[in-house]
PDB file of N, CA and C in Angstrom:
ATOM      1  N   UNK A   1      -0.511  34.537-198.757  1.00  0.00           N
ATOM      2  CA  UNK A   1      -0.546  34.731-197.322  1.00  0.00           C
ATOM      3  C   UNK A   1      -0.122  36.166-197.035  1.00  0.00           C
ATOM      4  N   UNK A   2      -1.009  37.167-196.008  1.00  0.00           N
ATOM      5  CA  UNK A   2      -0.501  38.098-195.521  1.00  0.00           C
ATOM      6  C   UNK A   2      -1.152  38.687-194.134  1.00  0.00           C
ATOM      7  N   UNK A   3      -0.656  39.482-193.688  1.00  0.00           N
ATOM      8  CA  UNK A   3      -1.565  40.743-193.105  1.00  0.00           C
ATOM      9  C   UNK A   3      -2.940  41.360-193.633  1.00  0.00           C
ATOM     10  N   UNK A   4      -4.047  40.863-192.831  1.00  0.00           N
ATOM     11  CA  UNK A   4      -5.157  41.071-193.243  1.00  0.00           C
ATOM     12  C   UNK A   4      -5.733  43.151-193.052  1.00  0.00           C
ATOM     13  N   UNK A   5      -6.033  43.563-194.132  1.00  0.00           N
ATOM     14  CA  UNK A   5      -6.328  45.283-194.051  1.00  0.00           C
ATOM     15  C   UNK A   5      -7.993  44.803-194.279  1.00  0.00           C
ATOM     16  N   UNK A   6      -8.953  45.475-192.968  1.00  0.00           N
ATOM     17  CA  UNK A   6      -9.987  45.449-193.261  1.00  0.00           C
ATOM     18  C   UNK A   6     -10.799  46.470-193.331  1.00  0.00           C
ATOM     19  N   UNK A   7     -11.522  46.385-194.302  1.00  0.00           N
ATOM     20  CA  UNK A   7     -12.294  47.943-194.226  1.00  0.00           C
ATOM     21  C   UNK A   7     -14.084  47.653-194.083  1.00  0.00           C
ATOM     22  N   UNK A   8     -15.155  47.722-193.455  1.00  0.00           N
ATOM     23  CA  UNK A   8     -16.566  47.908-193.392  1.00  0.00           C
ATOM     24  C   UNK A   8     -16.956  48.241-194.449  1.00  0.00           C
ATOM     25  N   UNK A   9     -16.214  49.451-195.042  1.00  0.00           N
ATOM     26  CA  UNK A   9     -16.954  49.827-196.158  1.00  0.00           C
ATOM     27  C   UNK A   9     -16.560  49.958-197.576  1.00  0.00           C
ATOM     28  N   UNK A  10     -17.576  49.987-197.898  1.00  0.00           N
ATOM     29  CA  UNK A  10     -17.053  49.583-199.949  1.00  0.00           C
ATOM     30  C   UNK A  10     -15.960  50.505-200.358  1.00  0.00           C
ATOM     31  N   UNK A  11     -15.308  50.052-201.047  1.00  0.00           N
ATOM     32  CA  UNK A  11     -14.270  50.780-202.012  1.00  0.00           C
ATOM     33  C   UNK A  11     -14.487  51.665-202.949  1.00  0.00           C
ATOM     34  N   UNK A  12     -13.656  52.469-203.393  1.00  0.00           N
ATOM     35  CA  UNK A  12     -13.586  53.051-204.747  1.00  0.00           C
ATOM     36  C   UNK A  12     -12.385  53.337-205.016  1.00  0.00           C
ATOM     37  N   UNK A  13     -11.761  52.208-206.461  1.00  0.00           N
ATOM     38  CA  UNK A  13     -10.261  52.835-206.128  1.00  0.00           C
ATOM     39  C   UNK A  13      -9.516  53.990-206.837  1.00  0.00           C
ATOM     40  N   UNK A  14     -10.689  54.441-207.374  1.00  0.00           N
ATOM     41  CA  UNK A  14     -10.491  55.460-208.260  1.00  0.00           C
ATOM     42  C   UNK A  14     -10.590  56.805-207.445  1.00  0.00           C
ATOM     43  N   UNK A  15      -9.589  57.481-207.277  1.00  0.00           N
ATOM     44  CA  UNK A  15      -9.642  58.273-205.986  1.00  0.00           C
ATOM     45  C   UNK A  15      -9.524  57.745-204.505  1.00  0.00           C
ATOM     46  N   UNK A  16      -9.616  56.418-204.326  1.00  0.00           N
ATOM     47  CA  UNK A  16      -9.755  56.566-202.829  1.00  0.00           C
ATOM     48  C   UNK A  16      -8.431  55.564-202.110  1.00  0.00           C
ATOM     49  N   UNK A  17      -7.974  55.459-203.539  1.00  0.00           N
ATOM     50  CA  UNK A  17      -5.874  54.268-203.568  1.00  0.00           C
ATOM     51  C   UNK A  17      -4.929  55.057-204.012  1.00  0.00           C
ATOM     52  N   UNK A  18      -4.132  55.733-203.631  1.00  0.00           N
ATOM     53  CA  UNK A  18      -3.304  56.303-204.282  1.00  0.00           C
ATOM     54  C   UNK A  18      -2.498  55.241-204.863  1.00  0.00           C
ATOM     55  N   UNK A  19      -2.190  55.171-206.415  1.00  0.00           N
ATOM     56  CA  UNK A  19      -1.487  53.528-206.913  1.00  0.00           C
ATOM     57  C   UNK A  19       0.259  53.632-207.161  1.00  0.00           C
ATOM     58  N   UNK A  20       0.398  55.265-206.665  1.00  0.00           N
ATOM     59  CA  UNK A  20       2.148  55.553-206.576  1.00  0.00           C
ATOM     60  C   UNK A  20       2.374  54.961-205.332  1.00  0.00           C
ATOM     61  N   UNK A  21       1.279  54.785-203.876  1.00  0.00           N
ATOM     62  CA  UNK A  21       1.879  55.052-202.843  1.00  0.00           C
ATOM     63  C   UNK A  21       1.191  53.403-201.937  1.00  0.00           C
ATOM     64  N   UNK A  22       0.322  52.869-202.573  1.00  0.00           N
ATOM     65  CA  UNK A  22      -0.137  52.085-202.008  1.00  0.00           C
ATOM     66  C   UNK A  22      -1.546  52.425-200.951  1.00  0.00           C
ATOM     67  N   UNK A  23      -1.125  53.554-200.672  1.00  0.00           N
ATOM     68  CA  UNK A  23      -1.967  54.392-199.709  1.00  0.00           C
ATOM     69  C   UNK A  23      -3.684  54.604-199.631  1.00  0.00           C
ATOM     70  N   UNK A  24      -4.316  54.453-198.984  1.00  0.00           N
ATOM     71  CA  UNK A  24      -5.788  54.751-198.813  1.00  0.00           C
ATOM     72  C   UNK A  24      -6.179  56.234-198.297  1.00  0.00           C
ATOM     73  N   UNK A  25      -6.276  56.884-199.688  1.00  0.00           N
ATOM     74  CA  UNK A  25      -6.595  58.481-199.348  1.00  0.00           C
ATOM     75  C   UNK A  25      -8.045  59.051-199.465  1.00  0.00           C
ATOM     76  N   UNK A  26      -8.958  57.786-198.901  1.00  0.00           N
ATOM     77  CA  UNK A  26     -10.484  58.404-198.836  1.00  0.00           C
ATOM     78  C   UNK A  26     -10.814  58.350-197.693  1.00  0.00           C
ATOM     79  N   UNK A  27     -10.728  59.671-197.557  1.00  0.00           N
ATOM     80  CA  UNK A  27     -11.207  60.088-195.778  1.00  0.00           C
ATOM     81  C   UNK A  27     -12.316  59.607-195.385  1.00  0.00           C
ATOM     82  N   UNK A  28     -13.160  58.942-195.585  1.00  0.00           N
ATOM     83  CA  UNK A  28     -14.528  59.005-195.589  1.00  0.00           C
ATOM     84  C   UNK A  28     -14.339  57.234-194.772  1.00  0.00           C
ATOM     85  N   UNK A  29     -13.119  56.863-195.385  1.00  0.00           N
ATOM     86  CA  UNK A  29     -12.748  55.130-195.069  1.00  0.00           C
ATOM     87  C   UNK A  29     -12.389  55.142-193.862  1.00  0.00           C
ATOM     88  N   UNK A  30     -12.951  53.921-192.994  1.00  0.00           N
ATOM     89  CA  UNK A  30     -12.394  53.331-191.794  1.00  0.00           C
ATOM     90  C   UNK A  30     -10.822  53.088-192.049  1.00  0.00           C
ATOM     91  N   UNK A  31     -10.604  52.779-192.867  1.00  0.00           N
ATOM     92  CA  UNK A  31      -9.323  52.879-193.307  1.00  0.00           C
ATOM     93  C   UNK A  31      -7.845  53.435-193.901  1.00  0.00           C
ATOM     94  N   UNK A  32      -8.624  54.970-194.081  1.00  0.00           N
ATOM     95  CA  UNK A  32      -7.919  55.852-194.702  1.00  0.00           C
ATOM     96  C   UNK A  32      -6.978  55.864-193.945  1.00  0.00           C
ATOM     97  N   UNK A  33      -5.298  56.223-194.697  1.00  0.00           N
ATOM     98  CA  UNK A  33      -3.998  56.519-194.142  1.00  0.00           C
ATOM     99  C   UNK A  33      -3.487  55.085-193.984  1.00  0.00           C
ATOM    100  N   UNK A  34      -4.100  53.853-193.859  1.00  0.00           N
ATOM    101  CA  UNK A  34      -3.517  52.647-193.929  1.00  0.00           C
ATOM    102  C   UNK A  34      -2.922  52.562-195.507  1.00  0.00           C
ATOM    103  N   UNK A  35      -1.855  51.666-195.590  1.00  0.00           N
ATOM    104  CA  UNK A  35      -1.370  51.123-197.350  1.00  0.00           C
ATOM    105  C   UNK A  35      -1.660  49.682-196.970  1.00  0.00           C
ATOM    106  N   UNK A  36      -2.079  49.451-198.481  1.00  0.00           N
ATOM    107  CA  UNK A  36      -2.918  48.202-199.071  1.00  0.00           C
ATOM    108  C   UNK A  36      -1.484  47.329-199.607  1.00  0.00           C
ATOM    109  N   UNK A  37      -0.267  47.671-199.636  1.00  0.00           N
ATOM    110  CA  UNK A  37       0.777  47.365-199.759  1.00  0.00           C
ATOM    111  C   UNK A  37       1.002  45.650-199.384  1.00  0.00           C
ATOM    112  N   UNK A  38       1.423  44.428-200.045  1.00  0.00           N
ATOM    113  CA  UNK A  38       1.495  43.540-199.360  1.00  0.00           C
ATOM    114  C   UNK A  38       0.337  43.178-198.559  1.00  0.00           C
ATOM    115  N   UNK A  39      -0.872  43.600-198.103  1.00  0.00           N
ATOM    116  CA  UNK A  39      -1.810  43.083-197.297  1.00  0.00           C
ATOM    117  C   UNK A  39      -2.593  42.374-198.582  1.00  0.00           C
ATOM    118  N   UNK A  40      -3.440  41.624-197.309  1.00  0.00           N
ATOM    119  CA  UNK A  40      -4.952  41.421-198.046  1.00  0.00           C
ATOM    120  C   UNK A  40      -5.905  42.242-197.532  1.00  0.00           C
ATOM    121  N   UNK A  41      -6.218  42.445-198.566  1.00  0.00           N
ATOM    122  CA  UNK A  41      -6.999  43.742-198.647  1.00  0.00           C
ATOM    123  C   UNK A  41      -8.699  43.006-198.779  1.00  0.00           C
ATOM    124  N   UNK A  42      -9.666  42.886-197.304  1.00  0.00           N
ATOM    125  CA  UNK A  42     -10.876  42.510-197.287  1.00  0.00           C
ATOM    126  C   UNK A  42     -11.794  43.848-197.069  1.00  0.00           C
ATOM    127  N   UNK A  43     -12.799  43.630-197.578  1.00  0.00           N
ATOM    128  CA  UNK A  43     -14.106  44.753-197.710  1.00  0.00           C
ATOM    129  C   UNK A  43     -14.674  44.547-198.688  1.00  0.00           C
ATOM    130  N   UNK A  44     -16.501  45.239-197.923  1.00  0.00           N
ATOM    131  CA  UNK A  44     -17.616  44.052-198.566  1.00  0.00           C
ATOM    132  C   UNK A  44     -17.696  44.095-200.279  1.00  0.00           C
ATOM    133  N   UNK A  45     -17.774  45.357-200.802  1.00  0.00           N
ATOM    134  CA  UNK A  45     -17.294  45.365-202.344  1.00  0.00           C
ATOM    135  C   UNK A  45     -16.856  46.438-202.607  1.00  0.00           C
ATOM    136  N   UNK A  46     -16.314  46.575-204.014  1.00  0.00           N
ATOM    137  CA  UNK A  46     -16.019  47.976-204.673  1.00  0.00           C
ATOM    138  C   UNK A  46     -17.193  48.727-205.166  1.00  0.00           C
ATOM    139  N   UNK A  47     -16.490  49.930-205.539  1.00  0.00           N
ATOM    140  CA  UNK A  47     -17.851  50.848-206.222  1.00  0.00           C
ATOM    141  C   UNK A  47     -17.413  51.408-207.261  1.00  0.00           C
ATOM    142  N   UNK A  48     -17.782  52.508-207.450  1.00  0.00           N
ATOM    143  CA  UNK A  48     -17.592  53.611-208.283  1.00  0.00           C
ATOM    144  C   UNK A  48     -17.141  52.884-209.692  1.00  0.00           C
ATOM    145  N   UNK A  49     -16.567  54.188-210.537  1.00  0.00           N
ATOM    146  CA  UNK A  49     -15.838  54.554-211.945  1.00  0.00           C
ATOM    147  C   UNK A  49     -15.285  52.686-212.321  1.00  0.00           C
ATOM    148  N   UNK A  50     -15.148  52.624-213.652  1.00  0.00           N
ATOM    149  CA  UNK A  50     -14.804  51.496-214.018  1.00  0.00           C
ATOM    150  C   UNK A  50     -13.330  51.925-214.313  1.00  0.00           C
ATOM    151  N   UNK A  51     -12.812  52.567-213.944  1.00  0.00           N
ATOM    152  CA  UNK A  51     -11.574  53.151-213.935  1.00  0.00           C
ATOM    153  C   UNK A  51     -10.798  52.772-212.960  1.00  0.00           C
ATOM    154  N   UNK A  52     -11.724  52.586-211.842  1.00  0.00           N
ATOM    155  CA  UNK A  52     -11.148  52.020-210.531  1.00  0.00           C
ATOM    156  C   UNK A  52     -10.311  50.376-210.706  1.00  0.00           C
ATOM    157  N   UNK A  53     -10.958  50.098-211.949  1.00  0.00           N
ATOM    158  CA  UNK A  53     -10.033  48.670-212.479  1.00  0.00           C
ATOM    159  C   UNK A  53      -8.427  48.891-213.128  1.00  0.00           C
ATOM    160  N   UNK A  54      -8.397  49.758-213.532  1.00  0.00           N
ATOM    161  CA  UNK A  54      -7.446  50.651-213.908  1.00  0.00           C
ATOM    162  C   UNK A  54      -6.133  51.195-212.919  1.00  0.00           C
ATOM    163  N   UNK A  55      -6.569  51.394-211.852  1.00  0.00           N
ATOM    164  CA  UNK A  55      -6.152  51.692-210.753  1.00  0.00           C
ATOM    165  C   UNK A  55      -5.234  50.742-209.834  1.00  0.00           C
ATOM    166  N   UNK A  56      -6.104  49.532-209.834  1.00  0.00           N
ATOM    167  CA  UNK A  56      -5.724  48.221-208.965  1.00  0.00           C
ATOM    168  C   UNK A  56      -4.898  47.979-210.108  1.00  0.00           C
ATOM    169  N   UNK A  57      -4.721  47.446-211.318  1.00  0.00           N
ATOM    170  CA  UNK A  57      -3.477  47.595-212.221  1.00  0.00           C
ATOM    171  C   UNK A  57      -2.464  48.052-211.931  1.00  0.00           C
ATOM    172  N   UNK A  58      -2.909  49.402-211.751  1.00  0.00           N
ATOM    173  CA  UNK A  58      -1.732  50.407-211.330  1.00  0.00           C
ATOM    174  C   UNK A  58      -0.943  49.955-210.489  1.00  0.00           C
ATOM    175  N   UNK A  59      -1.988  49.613-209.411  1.00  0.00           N
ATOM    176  CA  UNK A  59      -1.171  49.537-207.854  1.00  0.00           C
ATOM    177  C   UNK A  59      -0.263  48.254-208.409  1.00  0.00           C
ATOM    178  N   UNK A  60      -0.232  47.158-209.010  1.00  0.00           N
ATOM    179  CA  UNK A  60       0.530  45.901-209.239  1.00  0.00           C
ATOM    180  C   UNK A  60       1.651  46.416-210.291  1.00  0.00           C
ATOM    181  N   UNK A  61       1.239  47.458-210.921  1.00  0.00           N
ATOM    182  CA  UNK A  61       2.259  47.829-212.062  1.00  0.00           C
ATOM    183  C   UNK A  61       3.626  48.449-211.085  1.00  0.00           C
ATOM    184  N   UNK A  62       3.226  49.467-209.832  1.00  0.00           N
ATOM    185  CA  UNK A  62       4.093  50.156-209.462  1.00  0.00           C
ATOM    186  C   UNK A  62       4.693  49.295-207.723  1.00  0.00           C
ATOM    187  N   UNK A  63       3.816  48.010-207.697  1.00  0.00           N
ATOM    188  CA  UNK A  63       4.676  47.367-206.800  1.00  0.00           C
ATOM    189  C   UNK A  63       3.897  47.749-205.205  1.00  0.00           C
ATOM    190  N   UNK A  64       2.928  48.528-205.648  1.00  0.00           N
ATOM    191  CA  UNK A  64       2.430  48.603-204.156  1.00  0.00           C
ATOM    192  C   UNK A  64       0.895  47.960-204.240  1.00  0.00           C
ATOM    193  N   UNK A  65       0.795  46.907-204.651  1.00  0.00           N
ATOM    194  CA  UNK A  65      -0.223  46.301-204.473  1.00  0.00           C
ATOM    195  C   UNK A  65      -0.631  45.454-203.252  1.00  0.00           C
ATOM    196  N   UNK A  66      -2.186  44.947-203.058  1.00  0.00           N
ATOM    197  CA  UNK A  66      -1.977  43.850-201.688  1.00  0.00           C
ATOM    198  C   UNK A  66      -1.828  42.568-202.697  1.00  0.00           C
ATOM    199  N   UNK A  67      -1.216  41.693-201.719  1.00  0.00           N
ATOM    200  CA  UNK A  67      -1.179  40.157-202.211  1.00  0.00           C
ATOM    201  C   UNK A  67      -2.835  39.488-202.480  1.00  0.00           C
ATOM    202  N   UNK A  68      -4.068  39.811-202.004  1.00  0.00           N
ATOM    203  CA  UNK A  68      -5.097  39.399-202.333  1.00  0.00           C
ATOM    204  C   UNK A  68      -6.127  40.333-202.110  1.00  0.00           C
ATOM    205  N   UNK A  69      -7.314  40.335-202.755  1.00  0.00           N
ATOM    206  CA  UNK A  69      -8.263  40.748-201.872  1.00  0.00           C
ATOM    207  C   UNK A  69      -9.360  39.636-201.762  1.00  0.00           C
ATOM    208  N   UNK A  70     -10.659  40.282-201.024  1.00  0.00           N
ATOM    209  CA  UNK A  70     -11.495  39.249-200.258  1.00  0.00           C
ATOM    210  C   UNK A  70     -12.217  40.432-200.216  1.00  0.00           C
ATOM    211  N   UNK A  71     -13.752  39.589-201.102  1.00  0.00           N
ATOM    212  CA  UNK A  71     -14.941  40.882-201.215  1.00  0.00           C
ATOM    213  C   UNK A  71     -15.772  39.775-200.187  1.00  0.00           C
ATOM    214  N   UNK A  72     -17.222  40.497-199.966  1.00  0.00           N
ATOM    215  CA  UNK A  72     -18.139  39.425-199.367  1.00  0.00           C
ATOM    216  C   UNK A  72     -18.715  39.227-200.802  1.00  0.00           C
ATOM    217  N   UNK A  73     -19.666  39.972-201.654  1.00  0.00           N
ATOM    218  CA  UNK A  73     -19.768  40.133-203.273  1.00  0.00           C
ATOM    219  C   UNK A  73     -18.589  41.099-204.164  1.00  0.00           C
ATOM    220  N   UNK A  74     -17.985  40.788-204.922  1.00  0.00           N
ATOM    221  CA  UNK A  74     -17.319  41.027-205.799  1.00  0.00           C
ATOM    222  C   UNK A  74     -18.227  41.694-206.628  1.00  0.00           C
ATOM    223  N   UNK A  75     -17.422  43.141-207.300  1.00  0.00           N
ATOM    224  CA  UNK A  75     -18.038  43.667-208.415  1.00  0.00           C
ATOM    225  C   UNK A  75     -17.145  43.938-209.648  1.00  0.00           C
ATOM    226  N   UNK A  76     -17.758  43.853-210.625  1.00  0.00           N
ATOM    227  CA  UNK A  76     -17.069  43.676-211.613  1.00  0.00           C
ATOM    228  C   UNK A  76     -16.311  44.296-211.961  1.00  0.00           C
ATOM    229  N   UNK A  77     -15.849  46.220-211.480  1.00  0.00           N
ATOM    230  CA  UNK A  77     -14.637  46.626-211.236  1.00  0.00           C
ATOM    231  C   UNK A  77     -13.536  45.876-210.972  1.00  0.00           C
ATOM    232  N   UNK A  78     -13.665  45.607-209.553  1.00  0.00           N
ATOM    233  CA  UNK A  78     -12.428  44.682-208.964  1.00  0.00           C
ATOM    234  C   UNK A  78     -12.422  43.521-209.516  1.00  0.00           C
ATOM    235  N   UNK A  79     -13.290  42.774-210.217  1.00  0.00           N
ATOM    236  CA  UNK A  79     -12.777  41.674-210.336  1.00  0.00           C
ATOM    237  C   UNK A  79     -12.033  42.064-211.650  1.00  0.00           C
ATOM    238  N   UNK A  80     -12.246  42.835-212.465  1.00  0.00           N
ATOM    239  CA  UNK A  80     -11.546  43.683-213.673  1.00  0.00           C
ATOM    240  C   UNK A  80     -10.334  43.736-213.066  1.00  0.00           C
ATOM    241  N   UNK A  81     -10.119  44.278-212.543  1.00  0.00           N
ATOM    242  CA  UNK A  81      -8.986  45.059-212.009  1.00  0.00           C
ATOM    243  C   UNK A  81      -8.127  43.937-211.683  1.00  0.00           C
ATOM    244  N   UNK A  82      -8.730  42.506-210.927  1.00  0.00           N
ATOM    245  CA  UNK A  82      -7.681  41.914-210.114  1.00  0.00           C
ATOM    246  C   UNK A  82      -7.259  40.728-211.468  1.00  0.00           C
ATOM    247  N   UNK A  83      -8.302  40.288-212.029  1.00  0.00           N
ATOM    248  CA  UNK A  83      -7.960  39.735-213.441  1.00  0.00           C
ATOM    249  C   UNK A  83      -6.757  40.409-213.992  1.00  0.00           C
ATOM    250  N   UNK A  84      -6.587  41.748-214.597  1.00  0.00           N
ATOM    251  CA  UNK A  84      -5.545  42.461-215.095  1.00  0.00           C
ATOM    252  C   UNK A  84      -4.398  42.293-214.599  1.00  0.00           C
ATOM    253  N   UNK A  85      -4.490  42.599-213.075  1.00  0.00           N
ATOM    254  CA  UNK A  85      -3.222  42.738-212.609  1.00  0.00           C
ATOM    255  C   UNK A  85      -2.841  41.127-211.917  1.00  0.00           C
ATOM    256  N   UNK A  86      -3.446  40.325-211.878  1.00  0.00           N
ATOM    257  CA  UNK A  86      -3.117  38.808-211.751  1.00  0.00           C
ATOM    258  C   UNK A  86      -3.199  38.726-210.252  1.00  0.00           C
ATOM    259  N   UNK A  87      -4.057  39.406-209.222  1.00  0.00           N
ATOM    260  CA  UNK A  87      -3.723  39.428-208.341  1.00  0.00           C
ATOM    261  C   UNK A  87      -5.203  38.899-207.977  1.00  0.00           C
ATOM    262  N   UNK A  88      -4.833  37.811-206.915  1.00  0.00           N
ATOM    263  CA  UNK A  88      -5.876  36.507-206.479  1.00  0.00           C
ATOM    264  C   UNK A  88      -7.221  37.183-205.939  1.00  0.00           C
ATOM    265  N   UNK A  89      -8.200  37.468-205.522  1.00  0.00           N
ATOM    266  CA  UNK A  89      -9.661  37.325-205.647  1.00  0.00           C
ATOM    267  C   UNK A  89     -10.869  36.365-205.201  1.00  0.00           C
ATOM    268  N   UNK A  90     -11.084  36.522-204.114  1.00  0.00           N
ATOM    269  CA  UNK A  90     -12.164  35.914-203.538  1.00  0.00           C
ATOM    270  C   UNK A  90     -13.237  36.349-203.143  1.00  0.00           C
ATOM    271  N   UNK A  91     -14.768  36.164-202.751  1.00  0.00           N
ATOM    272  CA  UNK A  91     -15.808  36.287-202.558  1.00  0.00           C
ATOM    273  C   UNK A  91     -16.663  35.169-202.298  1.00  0.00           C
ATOM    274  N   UNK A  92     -17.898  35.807-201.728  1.00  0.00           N
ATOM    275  CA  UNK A  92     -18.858  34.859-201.635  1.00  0.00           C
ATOM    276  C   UNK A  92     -18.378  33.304-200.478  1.00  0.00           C
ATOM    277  N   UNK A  93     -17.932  33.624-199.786  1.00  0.00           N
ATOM    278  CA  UNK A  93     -17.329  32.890-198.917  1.00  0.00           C
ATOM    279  C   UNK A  93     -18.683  32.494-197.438  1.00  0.00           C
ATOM    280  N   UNK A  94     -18.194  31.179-197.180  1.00  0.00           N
ATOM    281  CA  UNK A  94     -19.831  31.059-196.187  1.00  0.00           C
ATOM    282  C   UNK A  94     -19.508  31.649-194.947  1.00  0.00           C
ATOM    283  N   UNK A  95     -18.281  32.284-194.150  1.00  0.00           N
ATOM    284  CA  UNK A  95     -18.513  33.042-193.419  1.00  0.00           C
ATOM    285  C   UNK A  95     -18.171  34.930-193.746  1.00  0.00           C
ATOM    286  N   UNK A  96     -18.835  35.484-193.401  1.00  0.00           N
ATOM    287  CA  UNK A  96     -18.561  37.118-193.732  1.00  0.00           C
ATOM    288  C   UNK A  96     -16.942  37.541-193.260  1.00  0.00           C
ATOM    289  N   UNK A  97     -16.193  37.736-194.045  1.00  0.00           N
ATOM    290  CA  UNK A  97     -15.010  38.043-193.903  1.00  0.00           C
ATOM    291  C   UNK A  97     -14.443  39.455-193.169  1.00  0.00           C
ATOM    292  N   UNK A  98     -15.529  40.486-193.807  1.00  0.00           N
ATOM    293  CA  UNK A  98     -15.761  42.003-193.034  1.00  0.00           C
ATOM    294  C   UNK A  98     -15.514  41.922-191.471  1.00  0.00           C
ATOM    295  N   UNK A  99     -16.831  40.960-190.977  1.00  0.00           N
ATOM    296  CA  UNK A  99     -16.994  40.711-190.196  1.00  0.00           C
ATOM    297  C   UNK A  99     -15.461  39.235-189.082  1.00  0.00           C
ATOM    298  N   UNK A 100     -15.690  38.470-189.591  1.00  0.00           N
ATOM    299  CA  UNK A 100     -15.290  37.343-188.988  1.00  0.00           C
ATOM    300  C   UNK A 100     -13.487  37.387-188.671  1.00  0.00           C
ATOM    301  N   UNK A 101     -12.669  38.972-189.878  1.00  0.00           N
ATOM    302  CA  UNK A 101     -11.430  38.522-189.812  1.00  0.00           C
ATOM    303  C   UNK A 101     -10.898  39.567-189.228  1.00  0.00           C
ATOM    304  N   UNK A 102     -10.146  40.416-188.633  1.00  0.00           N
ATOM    305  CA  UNK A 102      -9.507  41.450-187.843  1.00  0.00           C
ATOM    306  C   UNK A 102      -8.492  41.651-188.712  1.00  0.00           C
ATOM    307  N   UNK A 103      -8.368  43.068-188.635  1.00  0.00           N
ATOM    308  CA  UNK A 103      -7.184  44.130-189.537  1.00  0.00           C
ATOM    309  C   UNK A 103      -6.028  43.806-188.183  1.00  0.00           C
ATOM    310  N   UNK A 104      -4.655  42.614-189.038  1.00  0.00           N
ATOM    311  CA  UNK A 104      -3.341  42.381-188.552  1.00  0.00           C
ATOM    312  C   UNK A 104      -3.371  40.769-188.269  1.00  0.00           C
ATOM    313  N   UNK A 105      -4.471  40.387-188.598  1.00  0.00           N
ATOM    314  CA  UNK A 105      -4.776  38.873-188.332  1.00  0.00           C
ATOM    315  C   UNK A 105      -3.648  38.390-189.504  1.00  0.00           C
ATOM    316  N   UNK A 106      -2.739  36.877-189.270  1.00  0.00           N
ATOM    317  CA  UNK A 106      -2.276  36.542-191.072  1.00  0.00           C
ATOM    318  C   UNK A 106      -3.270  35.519-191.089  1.00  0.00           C
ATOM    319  N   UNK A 107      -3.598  35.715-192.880  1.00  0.00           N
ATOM    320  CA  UNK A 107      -4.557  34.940-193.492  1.00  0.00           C
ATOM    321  C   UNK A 107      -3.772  34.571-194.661  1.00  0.00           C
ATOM    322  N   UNK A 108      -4.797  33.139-195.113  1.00  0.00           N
ATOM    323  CA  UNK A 108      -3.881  32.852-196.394  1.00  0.00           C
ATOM    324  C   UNK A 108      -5.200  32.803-197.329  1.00  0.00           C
ATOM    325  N   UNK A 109      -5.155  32.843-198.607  1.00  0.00           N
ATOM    326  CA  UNK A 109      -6.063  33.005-199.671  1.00  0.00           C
ATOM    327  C   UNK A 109      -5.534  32.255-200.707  1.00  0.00           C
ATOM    328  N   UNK A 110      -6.705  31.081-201.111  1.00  0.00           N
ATOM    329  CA  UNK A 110      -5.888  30.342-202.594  1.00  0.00           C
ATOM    330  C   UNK A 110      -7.376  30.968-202.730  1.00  0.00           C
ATOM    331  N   UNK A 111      -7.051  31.574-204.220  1.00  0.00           N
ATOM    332  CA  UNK A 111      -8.322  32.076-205.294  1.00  0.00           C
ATOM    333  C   UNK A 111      -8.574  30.898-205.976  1.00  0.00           C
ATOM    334  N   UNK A 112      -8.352  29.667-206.187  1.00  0.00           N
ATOM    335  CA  UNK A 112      -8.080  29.071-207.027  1.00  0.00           C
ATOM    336  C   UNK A 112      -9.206  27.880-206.677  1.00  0.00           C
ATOM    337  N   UNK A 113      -9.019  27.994-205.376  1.00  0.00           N
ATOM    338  CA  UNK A 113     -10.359  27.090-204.316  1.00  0.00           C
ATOM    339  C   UNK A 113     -11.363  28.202-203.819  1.00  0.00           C
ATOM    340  N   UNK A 114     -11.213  29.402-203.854  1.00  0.00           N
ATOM    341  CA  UNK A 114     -12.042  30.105-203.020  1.00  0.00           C
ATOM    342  C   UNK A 114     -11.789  30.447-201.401  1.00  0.00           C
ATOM    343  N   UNK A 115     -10.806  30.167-200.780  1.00  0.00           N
ATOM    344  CA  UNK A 115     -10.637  29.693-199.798  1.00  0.00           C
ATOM    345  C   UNK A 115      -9.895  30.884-199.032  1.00  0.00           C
ATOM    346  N   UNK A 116     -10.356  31.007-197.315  1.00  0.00           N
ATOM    347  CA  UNK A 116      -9.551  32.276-196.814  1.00  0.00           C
ATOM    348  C   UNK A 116      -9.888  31.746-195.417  1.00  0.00           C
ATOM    349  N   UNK A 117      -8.238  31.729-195.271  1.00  0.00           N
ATOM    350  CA  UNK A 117      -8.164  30.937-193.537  1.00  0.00           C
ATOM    351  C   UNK A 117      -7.234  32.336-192.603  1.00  0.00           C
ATOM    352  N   UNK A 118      -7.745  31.851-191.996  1.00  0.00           N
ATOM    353  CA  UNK A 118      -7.345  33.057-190.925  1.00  0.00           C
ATOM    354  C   UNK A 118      -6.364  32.063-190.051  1.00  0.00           C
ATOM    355  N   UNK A 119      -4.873  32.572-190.282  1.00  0.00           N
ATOM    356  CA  UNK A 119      -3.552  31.542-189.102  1.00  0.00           C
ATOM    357  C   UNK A 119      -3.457  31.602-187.986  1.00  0.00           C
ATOM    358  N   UNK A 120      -3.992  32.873-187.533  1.00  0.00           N
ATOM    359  CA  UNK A 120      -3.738  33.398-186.178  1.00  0.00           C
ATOM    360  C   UNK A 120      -4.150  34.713-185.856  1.00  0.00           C
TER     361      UNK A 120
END
């Protein structure tokens, strides 16, 4: 369960997460200057470098990770990444999450069912 961080557009966390700071330093993001810290972190997929799996590690190694994320398709970066760092993972969900959930909404996420409810 957390604070939902939403972003429109795809990721890259290789360059675009700082994993000392939690921080979103790709200007280019609806989201840049927000931290992924404790949130769930929704947006439609990742991109770039397979390094970017590497990264999301990071962010769980140094404590500034989000508690979940929520792709609409998952790519095999992140799901790399969230495998590694044990941190829960959803997609493919029958309503669009991008769309349907608001950045500050709390949501809860069991990866385990697939499942992402929006509390309020």
């Amino acid at each position: 369960m957390g604070e939902a961080l939403v972003s429109a557009n795809p990721i890259s966390f290789l360059g675009g997460v700082d994993s000392n700071t939690g921080r979103v330093v790709d200007e280019t993001l609806d989201i840049n200057g927000a931290n992924v810290k404790g949130k769930v972190l929704i947006f439609p997929n990742g991109k770039g470098s397979t390094v970017g799996s590497y990264v999301i590690y990071s962010l769980k190694r140094f404590g500034n990770h989000p508690v979940a994320l929520v792709n609409r398709e998952a790519d095999p970066v992140t799901v790399v990444g969230c495998a590694m760092a044990k941190i829960p993972l959803v997609d493919r969900l029958n309503l669009d999450p991008v769309i349907n959930v608001k950045t500050g909404a709390k949501v809860l996420v069991d990866g385990f069912q697939g499942l992402l409810k929006v509390l309020e």
